[in-house]
N, C-alpha and C. Protein backbone atom coordinates (compact mmCIF):
# COMPACT_ATOMS: atom_id res chain seq x y z
N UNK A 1 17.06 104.11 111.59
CA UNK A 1 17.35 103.71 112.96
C UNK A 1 17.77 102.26 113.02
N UNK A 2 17.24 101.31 112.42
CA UNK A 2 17.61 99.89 111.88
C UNK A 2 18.94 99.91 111.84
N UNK A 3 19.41 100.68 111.31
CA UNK A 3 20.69 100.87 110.59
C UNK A 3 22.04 100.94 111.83
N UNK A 4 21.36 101.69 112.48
CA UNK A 4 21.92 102.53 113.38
C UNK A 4 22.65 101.29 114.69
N UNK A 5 21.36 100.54 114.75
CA UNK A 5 21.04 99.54 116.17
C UNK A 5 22.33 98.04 115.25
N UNK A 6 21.98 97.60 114.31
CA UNK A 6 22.66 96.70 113.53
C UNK A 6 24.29 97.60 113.96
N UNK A 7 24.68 98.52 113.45
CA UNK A 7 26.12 99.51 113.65
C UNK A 7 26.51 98.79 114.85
N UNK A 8 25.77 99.32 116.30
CA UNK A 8 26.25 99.14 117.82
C UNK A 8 26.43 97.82 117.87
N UNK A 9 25.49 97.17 117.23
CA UNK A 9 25.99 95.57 117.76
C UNK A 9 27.01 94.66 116.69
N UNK A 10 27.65 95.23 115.65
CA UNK A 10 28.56 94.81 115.20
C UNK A 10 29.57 95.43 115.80
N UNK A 11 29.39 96.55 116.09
CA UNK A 11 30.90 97.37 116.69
C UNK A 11 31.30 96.49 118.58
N UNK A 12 29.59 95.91 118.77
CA UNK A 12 29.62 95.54 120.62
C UNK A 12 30.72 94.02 120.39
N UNK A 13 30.14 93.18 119.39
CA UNK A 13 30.56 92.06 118.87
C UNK A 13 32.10 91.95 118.75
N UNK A 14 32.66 93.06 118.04
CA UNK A 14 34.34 93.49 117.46
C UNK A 14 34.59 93.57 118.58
N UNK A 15 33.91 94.35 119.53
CA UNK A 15 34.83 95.18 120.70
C UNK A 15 35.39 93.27 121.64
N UNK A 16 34.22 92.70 121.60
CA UNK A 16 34.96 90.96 122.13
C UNK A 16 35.26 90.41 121.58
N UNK A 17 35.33 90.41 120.54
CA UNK A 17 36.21 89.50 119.32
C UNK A 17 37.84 90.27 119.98
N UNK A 18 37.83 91.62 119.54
CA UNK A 18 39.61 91.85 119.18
C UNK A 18 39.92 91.93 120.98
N UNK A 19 39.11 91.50 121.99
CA UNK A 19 39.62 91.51 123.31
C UNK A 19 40.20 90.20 123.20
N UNK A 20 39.68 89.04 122.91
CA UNK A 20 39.42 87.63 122.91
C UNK A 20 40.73 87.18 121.75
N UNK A 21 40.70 87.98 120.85
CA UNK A 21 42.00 87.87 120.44
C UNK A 21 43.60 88.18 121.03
N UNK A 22 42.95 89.29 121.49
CA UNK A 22 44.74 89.87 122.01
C UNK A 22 44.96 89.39 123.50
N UNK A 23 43.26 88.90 124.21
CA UNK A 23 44.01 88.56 125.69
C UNK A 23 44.33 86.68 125.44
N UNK A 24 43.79 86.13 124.57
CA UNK A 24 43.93 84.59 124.71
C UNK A 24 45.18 84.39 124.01
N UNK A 25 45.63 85.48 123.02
CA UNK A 25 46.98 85.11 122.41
C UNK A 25 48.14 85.58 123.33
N UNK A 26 47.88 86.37 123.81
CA UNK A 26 48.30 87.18 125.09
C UNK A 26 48.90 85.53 126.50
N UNK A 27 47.71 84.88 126.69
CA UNK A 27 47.82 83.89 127.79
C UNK A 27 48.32 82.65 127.21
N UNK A 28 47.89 82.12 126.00
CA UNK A 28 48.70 81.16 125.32
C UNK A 28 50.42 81.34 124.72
N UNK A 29 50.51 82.60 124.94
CA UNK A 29 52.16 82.43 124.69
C UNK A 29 52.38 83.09 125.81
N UNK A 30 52.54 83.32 126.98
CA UNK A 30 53.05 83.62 128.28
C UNK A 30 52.87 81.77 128.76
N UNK A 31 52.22 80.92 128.60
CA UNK A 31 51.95 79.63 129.46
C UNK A 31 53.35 79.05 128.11
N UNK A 32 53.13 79.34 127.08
CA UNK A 32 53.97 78.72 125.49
C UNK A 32 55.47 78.69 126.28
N UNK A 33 55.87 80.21 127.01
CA UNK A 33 57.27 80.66 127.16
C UNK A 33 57.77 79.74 128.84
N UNK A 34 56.06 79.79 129.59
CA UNK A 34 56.59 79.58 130.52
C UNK A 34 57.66 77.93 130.49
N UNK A 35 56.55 77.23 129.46
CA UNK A 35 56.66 75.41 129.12
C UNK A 35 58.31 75.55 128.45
N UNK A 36 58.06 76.22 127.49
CA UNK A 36 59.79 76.58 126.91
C UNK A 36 60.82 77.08 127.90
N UNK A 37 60.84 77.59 128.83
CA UNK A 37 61.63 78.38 129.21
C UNK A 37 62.28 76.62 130.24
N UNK A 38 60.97 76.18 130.94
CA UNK A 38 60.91 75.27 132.14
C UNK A 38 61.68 73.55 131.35
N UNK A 39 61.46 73.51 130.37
CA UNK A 39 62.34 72.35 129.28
C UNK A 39 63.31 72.91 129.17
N UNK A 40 63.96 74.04 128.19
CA UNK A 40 65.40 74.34 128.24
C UNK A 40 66.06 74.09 129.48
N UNK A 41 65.65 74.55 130.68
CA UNK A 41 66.29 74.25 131.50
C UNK A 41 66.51 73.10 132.48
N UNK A 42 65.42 72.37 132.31
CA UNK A 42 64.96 70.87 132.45
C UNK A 42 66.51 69.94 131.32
N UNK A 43 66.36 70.45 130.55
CA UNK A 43 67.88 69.86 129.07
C UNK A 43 68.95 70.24 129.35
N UNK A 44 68.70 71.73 129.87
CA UNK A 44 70.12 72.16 130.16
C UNK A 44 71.07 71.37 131.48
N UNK A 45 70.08 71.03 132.12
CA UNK A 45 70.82 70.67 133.68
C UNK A 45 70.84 69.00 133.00
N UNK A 46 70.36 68.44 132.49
CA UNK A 46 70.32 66.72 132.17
C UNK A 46 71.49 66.70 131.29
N UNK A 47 71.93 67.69 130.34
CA UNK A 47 73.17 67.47 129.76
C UNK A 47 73.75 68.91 129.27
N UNK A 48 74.59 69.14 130.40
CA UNK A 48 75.27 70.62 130.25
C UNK A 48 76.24 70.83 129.04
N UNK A 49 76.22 69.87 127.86
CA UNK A 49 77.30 69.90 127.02
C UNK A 49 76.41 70.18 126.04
N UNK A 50 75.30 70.27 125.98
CA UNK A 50 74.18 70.66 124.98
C UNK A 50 73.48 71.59 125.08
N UNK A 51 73.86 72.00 126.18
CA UNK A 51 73.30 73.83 126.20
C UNK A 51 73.18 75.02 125.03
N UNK A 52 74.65 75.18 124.15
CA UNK A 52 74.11 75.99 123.08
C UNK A 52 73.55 75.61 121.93
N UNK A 53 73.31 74.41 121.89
CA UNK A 53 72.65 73.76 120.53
C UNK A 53 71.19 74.00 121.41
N UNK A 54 70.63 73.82 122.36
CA UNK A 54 69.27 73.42 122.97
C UNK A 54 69.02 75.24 123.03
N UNK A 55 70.06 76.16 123.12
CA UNK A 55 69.61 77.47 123.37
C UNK A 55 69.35 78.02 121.96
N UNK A 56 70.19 77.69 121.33
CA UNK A 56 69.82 78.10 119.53
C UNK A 56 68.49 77.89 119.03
N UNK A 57 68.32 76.68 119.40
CA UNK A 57 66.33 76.13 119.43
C UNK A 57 65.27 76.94 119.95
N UNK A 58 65.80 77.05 121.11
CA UNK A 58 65.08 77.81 122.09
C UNK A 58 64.74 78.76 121.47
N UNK A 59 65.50 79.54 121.54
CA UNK A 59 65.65 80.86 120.71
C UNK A 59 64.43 81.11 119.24
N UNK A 60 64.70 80.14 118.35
CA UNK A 60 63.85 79.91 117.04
C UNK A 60 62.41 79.79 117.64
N UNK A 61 62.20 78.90 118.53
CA UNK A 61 60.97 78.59 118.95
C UNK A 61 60.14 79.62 119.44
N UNK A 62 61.09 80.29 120.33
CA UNK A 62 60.38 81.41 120.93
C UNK A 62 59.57 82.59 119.85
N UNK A 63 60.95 82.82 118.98
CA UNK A 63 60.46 83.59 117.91
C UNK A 63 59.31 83.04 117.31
N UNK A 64 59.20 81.99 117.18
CA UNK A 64 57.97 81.54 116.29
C UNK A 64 56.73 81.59 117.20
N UNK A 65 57.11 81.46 118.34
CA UNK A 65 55.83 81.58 119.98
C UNK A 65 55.44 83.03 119.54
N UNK A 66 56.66 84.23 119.64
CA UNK A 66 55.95 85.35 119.63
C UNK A 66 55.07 85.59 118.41
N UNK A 67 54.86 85.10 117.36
CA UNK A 67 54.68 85.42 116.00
C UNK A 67 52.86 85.38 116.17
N UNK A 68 52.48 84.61 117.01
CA UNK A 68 50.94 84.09 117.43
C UNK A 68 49.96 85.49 118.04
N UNK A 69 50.86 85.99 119.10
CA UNK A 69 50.09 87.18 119.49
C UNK A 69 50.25 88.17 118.55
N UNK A 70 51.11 88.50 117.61
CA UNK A 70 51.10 89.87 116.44
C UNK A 70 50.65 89.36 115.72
N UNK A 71 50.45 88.01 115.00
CA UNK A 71 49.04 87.96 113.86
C UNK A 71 48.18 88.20 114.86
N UNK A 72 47.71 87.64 116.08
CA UNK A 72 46.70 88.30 116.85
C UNK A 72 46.12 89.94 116.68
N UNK A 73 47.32 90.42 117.07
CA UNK A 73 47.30 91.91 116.95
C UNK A 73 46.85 92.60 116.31
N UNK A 74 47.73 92.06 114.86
CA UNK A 74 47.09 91.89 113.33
C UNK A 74 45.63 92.19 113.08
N UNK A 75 45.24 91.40 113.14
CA UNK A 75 43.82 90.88 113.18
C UNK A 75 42.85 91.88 113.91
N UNK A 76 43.49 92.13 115.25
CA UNK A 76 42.19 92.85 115.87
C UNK A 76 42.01 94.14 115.27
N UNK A 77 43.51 95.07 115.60
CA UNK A 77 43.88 96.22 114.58
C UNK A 77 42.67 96.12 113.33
N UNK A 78 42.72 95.10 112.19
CA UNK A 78 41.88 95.08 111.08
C UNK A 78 40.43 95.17 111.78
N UNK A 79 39.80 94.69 112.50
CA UNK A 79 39.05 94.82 112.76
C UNK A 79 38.11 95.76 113.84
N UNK A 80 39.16 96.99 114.58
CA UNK A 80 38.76 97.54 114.97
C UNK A 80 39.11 98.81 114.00
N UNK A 81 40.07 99.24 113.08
CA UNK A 81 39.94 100.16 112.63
C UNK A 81 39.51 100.29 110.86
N UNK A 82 39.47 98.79 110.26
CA UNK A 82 38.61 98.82 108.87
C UNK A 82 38.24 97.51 109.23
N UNK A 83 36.72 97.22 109.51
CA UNK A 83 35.83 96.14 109.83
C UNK A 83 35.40 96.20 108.66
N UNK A 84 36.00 94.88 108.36
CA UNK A 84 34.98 94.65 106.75
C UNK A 84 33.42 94.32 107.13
N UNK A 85 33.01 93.87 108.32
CA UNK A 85 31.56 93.21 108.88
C UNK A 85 30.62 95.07 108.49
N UNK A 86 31.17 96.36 108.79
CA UNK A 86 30.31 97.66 108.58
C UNK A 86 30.00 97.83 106.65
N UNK A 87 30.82 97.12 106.19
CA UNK A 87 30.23 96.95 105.22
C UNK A 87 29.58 96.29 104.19
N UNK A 88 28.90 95.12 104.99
CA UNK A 88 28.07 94.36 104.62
C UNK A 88 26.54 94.91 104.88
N UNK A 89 26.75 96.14 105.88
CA UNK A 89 25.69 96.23 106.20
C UNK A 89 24.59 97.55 105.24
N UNK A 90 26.08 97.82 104.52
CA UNK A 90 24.84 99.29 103.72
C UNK A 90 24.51 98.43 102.57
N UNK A 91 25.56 96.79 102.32
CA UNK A 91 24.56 96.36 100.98
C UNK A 91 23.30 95.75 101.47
């Protein structure tokens, strides 16, 4: 029964870990896109002759913004469907 009670509260633990992962990576790149989106266009209007060099950037950046929530994803995935933490517990 030990066994059993230790199980629920590593699985209760995961269940807010991989929330805490996917909703904070989730809100840090929606605020990431909003700041990016609100500068490009902040650059774009201060010098309209630099628009596709500042959009090419943009562009890279973003990609690298999205890259934060799918290691997120990553991560929770691992830990909700092979939790290495369930097997610490039969040694």
């Amino acid at each position: 029964m030990e066994n059993a009670a230790l199980l629920a509260e590593v699985m209760k633990f995961t269940v807010i870990a991989v929330s805490l992962l996917i909703g904070l990576g989730a809100l840090g790149t929606g605020i990431g896109f909003a700041i990016l989106g609100g500068k490009f266009l902040e650059g774009s209007a201060r010098q309209p002759e630099l628009t596709p060099m500042l959009q090419t950037k943009m562009f890279i950046v973003a990609g690298l913004l999205d890259a934060v929530p799918m290691i997120g994803v990553a991560i929770a995935l691992l830990l909700v469907f092979a939790n290495p933490f369930f097997g610490m517990l039969g040694a």
